[in-house]
Protein backbone atom coordinates (compact mmCIF):
# COMPACT_ATOMS: atom_id res chain seq x y z
CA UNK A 1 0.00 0.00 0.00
CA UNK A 2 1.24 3.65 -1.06
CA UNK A 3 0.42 6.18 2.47
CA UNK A 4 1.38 9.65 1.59
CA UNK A 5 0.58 12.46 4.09
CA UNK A 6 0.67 15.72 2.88
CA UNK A 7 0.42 18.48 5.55
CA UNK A 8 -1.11 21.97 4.55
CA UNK A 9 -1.73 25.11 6.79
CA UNK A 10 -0.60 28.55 7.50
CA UNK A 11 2.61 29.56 7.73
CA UNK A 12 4.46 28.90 10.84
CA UNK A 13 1.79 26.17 11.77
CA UNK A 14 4.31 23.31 12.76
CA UNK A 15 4.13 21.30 9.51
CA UNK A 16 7.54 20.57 9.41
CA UNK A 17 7.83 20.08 12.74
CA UNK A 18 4.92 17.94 13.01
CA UNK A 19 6.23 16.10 9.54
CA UNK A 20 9.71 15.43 11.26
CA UNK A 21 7.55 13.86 14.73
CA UNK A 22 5.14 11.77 12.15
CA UNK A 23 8.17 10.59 10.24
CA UNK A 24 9.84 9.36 13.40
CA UNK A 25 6.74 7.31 14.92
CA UNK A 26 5.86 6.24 11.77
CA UNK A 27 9.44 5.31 10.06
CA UNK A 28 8.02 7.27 6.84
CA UNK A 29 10.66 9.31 4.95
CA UNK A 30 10.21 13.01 5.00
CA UNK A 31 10.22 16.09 3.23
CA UNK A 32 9.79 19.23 3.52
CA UNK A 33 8.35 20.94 -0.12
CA UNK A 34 10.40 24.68 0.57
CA UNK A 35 13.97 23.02 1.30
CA UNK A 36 13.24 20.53 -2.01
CA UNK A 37 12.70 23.79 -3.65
CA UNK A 38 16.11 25.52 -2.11
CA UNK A 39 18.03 22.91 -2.54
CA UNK A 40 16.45 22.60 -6.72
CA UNK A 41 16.90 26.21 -7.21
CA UNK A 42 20.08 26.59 -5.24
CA UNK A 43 18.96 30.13 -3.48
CA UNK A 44 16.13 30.42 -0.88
CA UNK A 45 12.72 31.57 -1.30
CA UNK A 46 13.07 34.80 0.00
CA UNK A 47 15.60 35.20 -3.06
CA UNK A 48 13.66 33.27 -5.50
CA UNK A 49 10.67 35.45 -4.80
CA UNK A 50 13.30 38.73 -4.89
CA UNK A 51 14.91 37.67 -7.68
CA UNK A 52 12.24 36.10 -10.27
CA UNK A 53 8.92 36.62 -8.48
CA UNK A 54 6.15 34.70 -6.92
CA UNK A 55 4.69 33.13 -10.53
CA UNK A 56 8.22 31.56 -10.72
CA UNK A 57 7.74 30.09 -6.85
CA UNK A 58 4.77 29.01 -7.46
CA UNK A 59 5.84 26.82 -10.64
CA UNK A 60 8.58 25.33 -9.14
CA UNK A 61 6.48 24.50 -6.09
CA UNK A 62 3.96 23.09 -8.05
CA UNK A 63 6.42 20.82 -10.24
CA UNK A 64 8.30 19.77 -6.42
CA UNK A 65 4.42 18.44 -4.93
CA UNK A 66 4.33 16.86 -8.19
CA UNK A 67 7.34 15.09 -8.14
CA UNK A 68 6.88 13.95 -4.05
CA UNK A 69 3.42 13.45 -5.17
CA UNK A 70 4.24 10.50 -8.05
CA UNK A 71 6.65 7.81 -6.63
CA UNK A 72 5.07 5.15 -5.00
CA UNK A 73 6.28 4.54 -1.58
CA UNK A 74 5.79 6.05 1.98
CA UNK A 75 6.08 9.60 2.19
CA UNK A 76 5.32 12.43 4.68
CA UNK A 77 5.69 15.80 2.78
CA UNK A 78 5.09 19.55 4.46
CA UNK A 79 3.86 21.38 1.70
CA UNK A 80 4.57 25.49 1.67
CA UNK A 81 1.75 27.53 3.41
CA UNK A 82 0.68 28.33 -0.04
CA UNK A 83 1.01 25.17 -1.74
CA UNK A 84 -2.80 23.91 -1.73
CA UNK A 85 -4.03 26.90 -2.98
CA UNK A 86 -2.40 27.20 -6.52
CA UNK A 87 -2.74 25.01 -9.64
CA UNK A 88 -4.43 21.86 -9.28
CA UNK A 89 -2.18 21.19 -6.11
CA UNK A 90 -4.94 20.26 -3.89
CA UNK A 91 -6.21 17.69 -6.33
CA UNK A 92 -3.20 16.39 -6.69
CA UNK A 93 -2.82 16.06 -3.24
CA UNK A 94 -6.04 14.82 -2.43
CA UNK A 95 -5.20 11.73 -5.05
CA UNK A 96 -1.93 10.78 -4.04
CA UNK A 97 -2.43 10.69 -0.17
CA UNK A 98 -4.20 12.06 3.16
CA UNK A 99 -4.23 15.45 3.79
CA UNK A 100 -4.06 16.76 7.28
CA UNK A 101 -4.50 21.00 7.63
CA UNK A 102 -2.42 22.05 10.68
CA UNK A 103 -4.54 24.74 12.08
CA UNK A 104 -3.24 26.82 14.22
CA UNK A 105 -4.65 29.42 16.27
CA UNK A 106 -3.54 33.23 14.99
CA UNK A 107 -2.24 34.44 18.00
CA UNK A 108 0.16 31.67 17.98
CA UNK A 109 1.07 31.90 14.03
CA UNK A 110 1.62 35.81 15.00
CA UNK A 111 3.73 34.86 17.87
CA UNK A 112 5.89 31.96 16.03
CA UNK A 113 6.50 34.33 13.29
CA UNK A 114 8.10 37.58 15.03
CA UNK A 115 10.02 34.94 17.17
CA UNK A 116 12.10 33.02 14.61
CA UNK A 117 10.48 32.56 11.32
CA UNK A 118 9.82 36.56 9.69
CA UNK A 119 13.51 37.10 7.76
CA UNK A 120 12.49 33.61 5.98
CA UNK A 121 8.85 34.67 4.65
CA UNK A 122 9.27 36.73 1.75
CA UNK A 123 5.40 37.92 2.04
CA UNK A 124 5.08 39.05 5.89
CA UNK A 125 6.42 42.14 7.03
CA UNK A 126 6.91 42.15 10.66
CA UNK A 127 5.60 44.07 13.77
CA UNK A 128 2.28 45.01 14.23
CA UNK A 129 1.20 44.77 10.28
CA UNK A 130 1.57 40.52 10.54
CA UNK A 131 -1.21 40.10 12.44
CA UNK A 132 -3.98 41.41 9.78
CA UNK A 133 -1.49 40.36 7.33
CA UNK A 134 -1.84 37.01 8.19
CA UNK A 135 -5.65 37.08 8.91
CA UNK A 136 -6.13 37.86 5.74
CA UNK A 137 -4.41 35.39 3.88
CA UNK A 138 -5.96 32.59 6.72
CA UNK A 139 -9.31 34.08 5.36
CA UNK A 140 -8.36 33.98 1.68
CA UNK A 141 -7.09 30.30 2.15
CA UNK A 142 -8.69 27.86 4.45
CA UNK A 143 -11.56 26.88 1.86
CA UNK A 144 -8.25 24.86 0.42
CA UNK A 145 -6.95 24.04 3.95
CA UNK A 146 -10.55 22.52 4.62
CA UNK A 147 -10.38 20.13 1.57
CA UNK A 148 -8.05 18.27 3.81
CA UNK A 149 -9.35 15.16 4.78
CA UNK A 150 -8.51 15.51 8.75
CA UNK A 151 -8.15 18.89 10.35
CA UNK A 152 -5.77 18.77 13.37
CA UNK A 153 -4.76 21.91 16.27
CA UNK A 154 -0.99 21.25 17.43
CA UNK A 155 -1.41 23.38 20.46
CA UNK A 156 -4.32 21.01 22.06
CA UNK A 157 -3.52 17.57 20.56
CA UNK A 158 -0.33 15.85 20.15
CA UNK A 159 1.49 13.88 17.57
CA UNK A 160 -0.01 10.51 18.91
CA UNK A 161 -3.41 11.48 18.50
CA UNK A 162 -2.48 13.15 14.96
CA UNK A 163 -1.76 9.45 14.00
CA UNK A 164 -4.63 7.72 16.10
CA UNK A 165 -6.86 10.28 13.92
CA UNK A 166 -4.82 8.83 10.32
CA UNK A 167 -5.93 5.35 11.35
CA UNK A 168 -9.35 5.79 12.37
CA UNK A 169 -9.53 7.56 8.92
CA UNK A 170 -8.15 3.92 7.88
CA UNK A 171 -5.63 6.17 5.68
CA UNK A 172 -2.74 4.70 7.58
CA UNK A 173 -1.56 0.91 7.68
């Protein structure tokens, strides 16, 4: 049997940290979809959106879920914040694998974000702007983040129940 999960959400939700725990209890390989980018385009986001804009990201983004969409195998794979929402990604997600959104309450995306993550997001300026920055793009994407098949809150429910949630869904072997 093929299990992909593919893990959408905000920005600064905890996919990839999330991805790295599921990977570990479940002994799935892992990616995450911005360093496969990175490492393919040999510059980081921040300078791929400077340098050649957000089109370009979003084609190379959509042609990396593609790829860690196709081979069969076991795969966890933390998509980019914006992934679901462009293309036919979320198709293409929703027929390769489960889908689990990562939602995360604002306060705490606002709060991750000035702490460690705001020079890597090429979109967000930071300060007091983030907050309605961020509301607004939570507004003008969760009708893709609720296509996922499971929704799950990483401040009230750990990675254990993430995965008793996957098998109860009888999307995990």
């Amino acid at each position: 049997m093929r299990n992909k999960i593919f893990l959408v959400g905000m920005p600064g939700s905890g996919k990839s940290t999330i991805g790295r725990q599921l990977a570990d209890r479940l002994k799935m390989p892992f990616i995450d979809l911005d360093q496969k980018i990175e490492e393919q385009a040999q510059c980081t986001i921040k300078e791929i959106f400077a340098q050649h804009g957000e089109d370009h990201f979003r084609e190379l983004e959509q042609k990396a879920l593609h790829n860690a969409a196709q081979p069969e195998g076991d795969l966890i794979v933390a998509t980019g914040g914006g992934a679901p929402c462009f293309f036919d990604n979320m198709d293409v997600i929703k027929a390769n694998g489960v889908s689990v959104f990562i939602d995360t309450p604002l306060e705490e995306l606002v709060a991750r974000l000035n702490a460690y993550e705001k020079d890597k997001r090429p979109k967000f300026s930071s300060g007091e702007g983030l907050k309605g920055q961020l509301e607004e793009l939570y507004k003008n994407r969760l009708s893709f983040y609720e296509r996922a098949d499971l929704r799950w809150d990483n401040t009230t429910e750990t990675a254990d129940q993430l995965i008793e949630s996957l098998k109860k869904l009888k999307k995990l072997d």
